[in-house]
Protein backbone atom coordinates (compact mmCIF):
# COMPACT_ATOMS: atom_id res chain seq x y z
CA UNK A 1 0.00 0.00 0.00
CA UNK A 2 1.26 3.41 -1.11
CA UNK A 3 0.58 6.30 1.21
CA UNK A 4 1.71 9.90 0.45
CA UNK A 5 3.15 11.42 -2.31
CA UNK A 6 6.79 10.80 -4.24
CA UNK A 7 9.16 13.19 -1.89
CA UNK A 8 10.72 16.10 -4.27
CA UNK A 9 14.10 17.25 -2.71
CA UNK A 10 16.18 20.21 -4.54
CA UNK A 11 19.63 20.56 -4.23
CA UNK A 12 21.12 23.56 -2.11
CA UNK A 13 23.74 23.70 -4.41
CA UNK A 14 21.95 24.45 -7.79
CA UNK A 15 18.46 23.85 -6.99
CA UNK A 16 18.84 20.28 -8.63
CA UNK A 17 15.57 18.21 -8.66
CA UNK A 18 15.19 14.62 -7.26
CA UNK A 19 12.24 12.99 -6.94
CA UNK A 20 12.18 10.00 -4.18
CA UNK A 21 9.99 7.29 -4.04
CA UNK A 22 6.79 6.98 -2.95
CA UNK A 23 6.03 6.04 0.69
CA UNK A 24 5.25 2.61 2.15
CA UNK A 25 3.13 2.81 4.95
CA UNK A 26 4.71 1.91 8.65
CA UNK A 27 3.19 -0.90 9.79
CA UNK A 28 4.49 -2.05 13.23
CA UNK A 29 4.05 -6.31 12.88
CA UNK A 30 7.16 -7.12 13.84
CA UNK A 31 9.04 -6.03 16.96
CA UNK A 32 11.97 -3.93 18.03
CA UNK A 33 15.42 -5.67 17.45
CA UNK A 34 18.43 -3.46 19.00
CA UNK A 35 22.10 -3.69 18.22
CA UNK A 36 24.86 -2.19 20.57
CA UNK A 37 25.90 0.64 18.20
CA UNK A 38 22.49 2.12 18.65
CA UNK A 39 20.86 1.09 14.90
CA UNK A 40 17.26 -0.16 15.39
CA UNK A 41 15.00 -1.84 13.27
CA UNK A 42 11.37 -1.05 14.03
CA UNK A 43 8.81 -1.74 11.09
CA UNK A 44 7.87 -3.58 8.45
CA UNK A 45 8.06 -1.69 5.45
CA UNK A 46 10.97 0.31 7.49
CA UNK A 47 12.73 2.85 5.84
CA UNK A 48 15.09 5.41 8.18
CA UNK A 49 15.48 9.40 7.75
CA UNK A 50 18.94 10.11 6.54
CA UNK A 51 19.97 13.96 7.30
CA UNK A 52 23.07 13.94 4.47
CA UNK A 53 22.35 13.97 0.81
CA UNK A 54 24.85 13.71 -2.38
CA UNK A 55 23.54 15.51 -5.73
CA UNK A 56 25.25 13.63 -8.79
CA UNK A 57 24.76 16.62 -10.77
CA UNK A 58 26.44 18.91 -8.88
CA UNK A 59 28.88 16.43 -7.60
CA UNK A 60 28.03 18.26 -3.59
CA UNK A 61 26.90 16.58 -0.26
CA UNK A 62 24.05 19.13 1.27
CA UNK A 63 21.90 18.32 4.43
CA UNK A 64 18.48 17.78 3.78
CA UNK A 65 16.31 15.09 6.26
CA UNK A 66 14.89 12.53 3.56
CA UNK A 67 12.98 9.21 3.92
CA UNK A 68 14.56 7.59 1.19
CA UNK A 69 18.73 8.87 1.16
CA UNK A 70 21.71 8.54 2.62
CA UNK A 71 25.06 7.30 1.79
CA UNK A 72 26.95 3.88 1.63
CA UNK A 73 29.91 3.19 3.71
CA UNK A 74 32.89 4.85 1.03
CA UNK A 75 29.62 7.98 0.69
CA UNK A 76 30.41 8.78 4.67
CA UNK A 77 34.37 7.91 4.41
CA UNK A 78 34.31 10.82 1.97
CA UNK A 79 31.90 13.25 3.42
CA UNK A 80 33.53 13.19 6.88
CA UNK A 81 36.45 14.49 5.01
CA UNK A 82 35.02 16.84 2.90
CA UNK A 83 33.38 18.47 6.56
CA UNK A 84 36.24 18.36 8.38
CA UNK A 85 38.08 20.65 6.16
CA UNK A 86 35.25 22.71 5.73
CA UNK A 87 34.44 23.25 9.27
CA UNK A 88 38.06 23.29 10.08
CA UNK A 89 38.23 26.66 8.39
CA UNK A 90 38.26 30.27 10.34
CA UNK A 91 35.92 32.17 9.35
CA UNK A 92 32.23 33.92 10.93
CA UNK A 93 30.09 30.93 9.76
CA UNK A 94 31.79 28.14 11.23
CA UNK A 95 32.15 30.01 14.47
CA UNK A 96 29.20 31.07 14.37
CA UNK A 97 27.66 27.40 13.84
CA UNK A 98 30.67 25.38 16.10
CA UNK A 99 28.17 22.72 18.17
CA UNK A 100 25.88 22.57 15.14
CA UNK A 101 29.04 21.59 12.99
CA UNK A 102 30.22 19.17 16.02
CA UNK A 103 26.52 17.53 15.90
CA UNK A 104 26.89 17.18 11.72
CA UNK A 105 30.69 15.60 12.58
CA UNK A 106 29.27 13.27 15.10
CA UNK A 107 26.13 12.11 12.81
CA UNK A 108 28.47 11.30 9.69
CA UNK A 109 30.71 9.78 11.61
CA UNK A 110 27.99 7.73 13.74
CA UNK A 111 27.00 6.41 10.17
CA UNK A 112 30.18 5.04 8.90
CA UNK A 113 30.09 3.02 12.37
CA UNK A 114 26.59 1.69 11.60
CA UNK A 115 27.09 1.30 7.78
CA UNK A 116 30.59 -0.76 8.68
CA UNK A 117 28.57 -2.75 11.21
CA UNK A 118 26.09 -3.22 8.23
CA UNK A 119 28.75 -5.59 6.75
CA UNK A 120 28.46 -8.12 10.15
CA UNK A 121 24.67 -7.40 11.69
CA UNK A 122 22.34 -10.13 11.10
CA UNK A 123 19.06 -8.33 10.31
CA UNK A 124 16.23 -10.01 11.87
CA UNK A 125 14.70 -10.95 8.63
CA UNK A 126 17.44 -12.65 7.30
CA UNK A 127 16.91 -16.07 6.74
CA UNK A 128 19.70 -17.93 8.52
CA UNK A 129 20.02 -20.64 6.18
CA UNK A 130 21.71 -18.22 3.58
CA UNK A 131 23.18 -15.37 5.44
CA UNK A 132 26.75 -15.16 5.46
CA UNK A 133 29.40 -12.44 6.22
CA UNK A 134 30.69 -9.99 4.31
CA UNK A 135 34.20 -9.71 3.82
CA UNK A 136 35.86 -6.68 5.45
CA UNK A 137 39.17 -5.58 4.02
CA UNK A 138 41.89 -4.81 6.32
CA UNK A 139 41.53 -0.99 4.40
CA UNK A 140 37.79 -0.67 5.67
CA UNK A 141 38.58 -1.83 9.62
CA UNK A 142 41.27 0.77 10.06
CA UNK A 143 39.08 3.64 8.75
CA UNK A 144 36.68 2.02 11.11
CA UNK A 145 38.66 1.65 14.56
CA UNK A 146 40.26 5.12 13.43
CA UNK A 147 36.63 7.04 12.79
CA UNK A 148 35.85 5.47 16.49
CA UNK A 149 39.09 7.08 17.87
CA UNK A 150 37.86 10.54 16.53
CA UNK A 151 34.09 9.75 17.69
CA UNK A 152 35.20 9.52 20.86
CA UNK A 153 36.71 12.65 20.67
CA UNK A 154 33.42 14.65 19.27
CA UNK A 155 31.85 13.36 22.03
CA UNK A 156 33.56 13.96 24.32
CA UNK A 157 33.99 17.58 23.31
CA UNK A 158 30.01 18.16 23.11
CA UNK A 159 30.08 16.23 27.08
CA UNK A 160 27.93 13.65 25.54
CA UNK A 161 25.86 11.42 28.39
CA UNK A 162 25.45 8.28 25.89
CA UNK A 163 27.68 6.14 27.89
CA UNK A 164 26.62 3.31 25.93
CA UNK A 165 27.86 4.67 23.04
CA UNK A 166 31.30 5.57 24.77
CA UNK A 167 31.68 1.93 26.25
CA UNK A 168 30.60 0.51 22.44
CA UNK A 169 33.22 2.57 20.53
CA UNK A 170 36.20 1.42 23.35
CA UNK A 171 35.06 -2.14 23.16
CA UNK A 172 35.09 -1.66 19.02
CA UNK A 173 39.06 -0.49 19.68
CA UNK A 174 39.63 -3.28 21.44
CA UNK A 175 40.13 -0.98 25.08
CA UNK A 176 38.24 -3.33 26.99
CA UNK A 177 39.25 -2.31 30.08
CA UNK A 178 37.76 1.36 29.28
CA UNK A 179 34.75 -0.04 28.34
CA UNK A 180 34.04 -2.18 31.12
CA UNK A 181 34.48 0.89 33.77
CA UNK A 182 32.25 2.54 31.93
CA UNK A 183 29.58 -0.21 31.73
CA UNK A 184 30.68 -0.54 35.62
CA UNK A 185 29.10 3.34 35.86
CA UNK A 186 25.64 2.59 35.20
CA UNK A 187 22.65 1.26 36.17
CA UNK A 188 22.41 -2.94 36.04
CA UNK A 189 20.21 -3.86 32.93
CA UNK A 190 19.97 -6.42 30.23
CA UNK A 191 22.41 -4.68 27.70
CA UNK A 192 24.89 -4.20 30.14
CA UNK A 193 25.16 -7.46 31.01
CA UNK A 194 24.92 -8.45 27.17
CA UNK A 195 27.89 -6.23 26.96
CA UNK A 196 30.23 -7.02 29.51
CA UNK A 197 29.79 -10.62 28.27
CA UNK A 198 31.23 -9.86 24.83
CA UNK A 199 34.12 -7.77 27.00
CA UNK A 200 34.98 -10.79 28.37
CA UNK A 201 34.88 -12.94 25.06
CA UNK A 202 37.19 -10.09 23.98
CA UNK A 203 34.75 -9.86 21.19
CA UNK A 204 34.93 -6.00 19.42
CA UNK A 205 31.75 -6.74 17.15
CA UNK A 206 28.55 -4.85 17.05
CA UNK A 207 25.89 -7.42 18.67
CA UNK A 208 22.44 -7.49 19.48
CA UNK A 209 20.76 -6.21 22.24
CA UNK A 210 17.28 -6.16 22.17
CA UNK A 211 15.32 -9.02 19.64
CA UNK A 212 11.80 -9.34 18.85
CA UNK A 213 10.34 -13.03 19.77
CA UNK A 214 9.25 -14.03 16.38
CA UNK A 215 12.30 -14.12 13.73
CA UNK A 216 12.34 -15.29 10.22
CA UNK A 217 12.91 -19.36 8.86
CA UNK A 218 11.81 -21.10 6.61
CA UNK A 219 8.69 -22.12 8.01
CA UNK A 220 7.11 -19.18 9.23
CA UNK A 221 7.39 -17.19 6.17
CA UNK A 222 4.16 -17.74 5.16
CA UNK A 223 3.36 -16.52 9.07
CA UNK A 224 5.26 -13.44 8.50
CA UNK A 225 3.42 -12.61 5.28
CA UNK A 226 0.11 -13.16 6.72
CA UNK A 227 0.66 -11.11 9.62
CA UNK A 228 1.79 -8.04 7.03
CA UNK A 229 -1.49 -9.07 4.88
CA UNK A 230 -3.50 -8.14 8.37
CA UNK A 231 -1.43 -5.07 9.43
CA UNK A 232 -2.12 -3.56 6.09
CA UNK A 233 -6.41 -4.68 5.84
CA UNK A 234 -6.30 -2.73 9.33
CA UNK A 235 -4.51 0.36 8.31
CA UNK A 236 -7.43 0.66 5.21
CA UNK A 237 -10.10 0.18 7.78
C-alpha cells in the first residue's frame, strides 16, 4: 500500500531536482530488534530518515532530512572528510555554527560506524540458512577503529551522556578495560550485562541487544506474510 506522495528534494547547491519514491506505509508487525551501536530496526516496510544527501549533478553533499537517502559506507568515508576541512576553516560561519558543525561531525561519523557494522549485523529478517558475512578488508577496519578514535573525541567535546555509546566505541578499539568501567558506571540492565559478556569474550563486534520473539525461517514465512497481509487490511479500515 502506497501512502503519500513521491518526496521532491532540490539541491542547495543548484536547486537540482530529485524525486524520491513513494512512501510505504509503517506498519508495526514485527518487533523492536536493538544492536549495541544504537541502529534499530522497528517496522515492516521500514525505511530510516537520513539527514546527508549527495547531488550527482552537482557532484556536492548538502543536508536535507529525507525518507529515502543517505550514503553507503565509502559515501560517509568521503563526506567526513570533505566536513572536516570545511568546518576546520576560520571564518564567521563556522564560528558562528561550532556545536551545530560538532553535531553534523558526530552524525556522519555515527554512520560510517553503523554502515561498517552493516557488513556483520544479522538483520532479523534474514533467513539464517543463507546469510553469510561480508568480507571486510583490512583498508575498511582501520578507517573504522580510526573514525571510532575521533568519535570519541566529538563526544567527548560536546560532554555527551550516551555512555553506551562511549563503552561501544572502546570495546570496538579493542580498550576493553575502558569499556568495562564505563559499563561498571551505570545502572544494572539487560544490555549491560549483554555487553560485559562480549568484554569478556574479547569480542569487538557490534551485537544485538534487544530481539523481537518471532524471527524469520523457513517455516514461518508464510506466518510473516500473513501477519503483514493483516497489518495492512487494518490500516485501510
Amino acid at each position: 500500500m502506497k501512502v503519500g506522495k513521491p518526496p521532491i528534494t532540490k539541491c542547495s547547491f543548484f536547486g537540482h531536482l530529485k524525486v524520491g519514491r513513494q512512501g510505504d506505509s509503517f506498519v508495526n508487525v514485527y518487533g523492536l530488534t536493538e544492536w549495541s551501536d544504537g541502529k534499530q530496526f522497528k517496522e515492516v516496510p521500514s525505511f530510516e530518515k537520513s539527514e546527508l544527501q549527495w547531488c550527482e549533478n552537482c557532484n556536492q553533499f548538502y543536508w536535507s532530512s529525507q525518507m529515502y537517502g543517505g550514503l553507503g559506507f565509502g559515501g560517509y568515508v568521503e563526506a567526513a572528510e570533505y566536513f572536516e576541512n570545511k568546518y576546520s576553516k576560520k571564518n564567521f560561519f563556522n564560528n558562528l555554527n561550532k556545536l551545530r558543525n560538532k553535531e553534523r561531525l558526530i552524525y556522519i561519523r555515527v554512520n560510517i560506524m553503523r554502515e561498517y557494522n552493516d557488513r556483520l549485523r544479522v538483520h532479523p529478517l534474514t533467513n539464517p540458512l543463507y546469510w553469510e558475512p561480508k568480507v571486510i578488508s583490512e583498508e575498511s577496519r582501520n578507517i573504522f577503529i580510526n573514525n571510532a578514535k575521533i568519535l570519541i573525541g566529538l563526544l567527548t567535546d560536546i560532554n555527551s551522556k550516551d555512555m553506551f555509546l562511549f563503552a561501544e566505541l572502546y570495546r570496538n578499539i579493542g580498550e576493553f578495560d575502558e569499556a568495562k568501567r564505563i559499563l561498571n558506571q551505570l545502572p544494572n540492565s539487560h544490555k549491560k550485562e549483554l555487553l560485559l559478556n562480549q568484554i569478556e569474550k574479547k569480542n569487538c563486534d557490534v551485537i544485538t541487544v534487544i530481539s523481537p520473539d518471532w524471527k524469520f525461517t523457513e517455516l514461518n514465512a508464510v506466518e510473516y506474510k500473513n501477519r503483514l497481509i493483516d497489518a495492512m487490511q487494518k490500516f485501510r479500515e
